[in-house]
Protein backbone atom coordinates (compact mmCIF):
# COMPACT_ATOMS: atom_id res chain seq x y z
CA UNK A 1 8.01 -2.25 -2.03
CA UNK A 2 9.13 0.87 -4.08
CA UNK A 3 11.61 3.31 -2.67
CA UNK A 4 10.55 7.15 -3.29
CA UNK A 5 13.37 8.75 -1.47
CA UNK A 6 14.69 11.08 -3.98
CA UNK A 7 11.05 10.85 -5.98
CA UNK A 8 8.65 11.89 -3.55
CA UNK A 9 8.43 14.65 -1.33
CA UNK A 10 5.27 12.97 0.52
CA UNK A 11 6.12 9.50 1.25
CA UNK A 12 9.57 7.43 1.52
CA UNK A 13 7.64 4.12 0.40
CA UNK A 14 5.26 2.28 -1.37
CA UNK A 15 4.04 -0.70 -0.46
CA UNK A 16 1.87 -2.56 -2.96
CA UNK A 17 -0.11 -5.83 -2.31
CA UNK A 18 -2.45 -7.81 -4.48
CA UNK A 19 -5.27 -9.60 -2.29
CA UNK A 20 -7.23 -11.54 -4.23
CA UNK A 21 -10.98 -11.14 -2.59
CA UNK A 22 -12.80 -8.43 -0.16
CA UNK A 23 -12.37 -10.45 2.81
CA UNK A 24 -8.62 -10.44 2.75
CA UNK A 25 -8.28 -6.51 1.90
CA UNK A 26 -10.31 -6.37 4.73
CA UNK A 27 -7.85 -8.38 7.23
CA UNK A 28 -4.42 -7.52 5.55
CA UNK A 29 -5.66 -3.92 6.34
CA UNK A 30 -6.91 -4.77 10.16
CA UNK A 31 -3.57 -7.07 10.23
CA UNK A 32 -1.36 -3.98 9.11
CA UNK A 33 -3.08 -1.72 10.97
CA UNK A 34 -2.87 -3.07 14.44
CA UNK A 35 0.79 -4.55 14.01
CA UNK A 36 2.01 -1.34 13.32
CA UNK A 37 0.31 0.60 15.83
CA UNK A 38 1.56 -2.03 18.39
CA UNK A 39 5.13 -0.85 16.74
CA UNK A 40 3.90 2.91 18.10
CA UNK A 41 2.66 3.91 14.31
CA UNK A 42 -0.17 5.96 14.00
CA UNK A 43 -2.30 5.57 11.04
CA UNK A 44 -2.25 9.14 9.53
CA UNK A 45 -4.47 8.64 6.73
CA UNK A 46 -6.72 5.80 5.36
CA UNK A 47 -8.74 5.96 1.97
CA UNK A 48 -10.62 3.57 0.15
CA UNK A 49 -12.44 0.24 1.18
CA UNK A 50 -12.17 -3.32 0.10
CA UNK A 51 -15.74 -3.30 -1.50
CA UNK A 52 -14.04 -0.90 -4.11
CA UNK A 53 -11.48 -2.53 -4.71
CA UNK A 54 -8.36 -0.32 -3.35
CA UNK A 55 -7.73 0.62 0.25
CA UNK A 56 -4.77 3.07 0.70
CA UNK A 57 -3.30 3.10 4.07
CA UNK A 58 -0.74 6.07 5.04
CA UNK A 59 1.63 6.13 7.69
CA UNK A 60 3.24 9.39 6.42
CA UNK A 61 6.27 7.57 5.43
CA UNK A 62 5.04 4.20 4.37
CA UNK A 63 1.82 4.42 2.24
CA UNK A 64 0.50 0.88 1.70
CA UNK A 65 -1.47 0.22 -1.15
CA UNK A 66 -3.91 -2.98 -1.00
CA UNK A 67 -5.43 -3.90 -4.12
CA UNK A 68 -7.07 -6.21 -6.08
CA UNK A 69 -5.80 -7.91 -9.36
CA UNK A 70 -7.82 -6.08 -11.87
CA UNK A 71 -7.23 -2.38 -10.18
CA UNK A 72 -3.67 -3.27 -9.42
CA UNK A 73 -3.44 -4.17 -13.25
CA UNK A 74 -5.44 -1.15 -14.46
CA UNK A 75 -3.87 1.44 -12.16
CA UNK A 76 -0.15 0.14 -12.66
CA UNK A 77 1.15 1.81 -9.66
CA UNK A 78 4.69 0.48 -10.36
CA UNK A 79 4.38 2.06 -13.97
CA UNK A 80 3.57 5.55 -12.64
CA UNK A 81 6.77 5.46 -10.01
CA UNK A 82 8.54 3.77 -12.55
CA UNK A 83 12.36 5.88 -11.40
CA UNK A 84 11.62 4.42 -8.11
CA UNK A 85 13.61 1.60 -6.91
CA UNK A 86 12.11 -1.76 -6.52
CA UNK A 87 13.34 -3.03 -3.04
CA UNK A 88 11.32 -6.06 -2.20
CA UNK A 89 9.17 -8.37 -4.40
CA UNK A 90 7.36 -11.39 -3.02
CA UNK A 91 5.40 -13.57 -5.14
């Protein structure tokens, strides 16, 4: 997770995941999805799909990132918010 407070005038935080086949983009996304609206969070935006390889999910915000290894490599999101503070990693 990547702090942008300070950085980013659309988004407080990034949160980026690797998921390592279409299938589970598809339920981390459902997963996210419905435990945060349960919290009272509205998606406000969603983009991509698993098929493709990136699905963006925005919650104005937190904008979750779910990717798979080869975009998450070739898009480097962490590179491109590098002044942005790493908060939590999880391996």
């Amino acid at each position: 997770m990547l702090d942008l407070r300070g950085h980013s005038d659309f988004a407080d935080y990034f949160v980026i995941m690797t998921a390592e086949s279409t299938p589970q983009m598809r339920e981390l996304a459902f997963q996210i999805e419905e435990a945060l609206e349960k919290k009272g969070r509205r998606i406000h935006h969603r983009e991509g799909t698993p098929e493709g390889g990136w699905v963006l999910l925005d919650f104005s915000d937190v904008i979750i990132h779910i990717l798979r290894p080869e975009e998450r490599q070739y898009y480097s999101i962490e590179k491109a918010w590098s002044k942005a503070v790493e908060t939590v990693r999880i391996l």
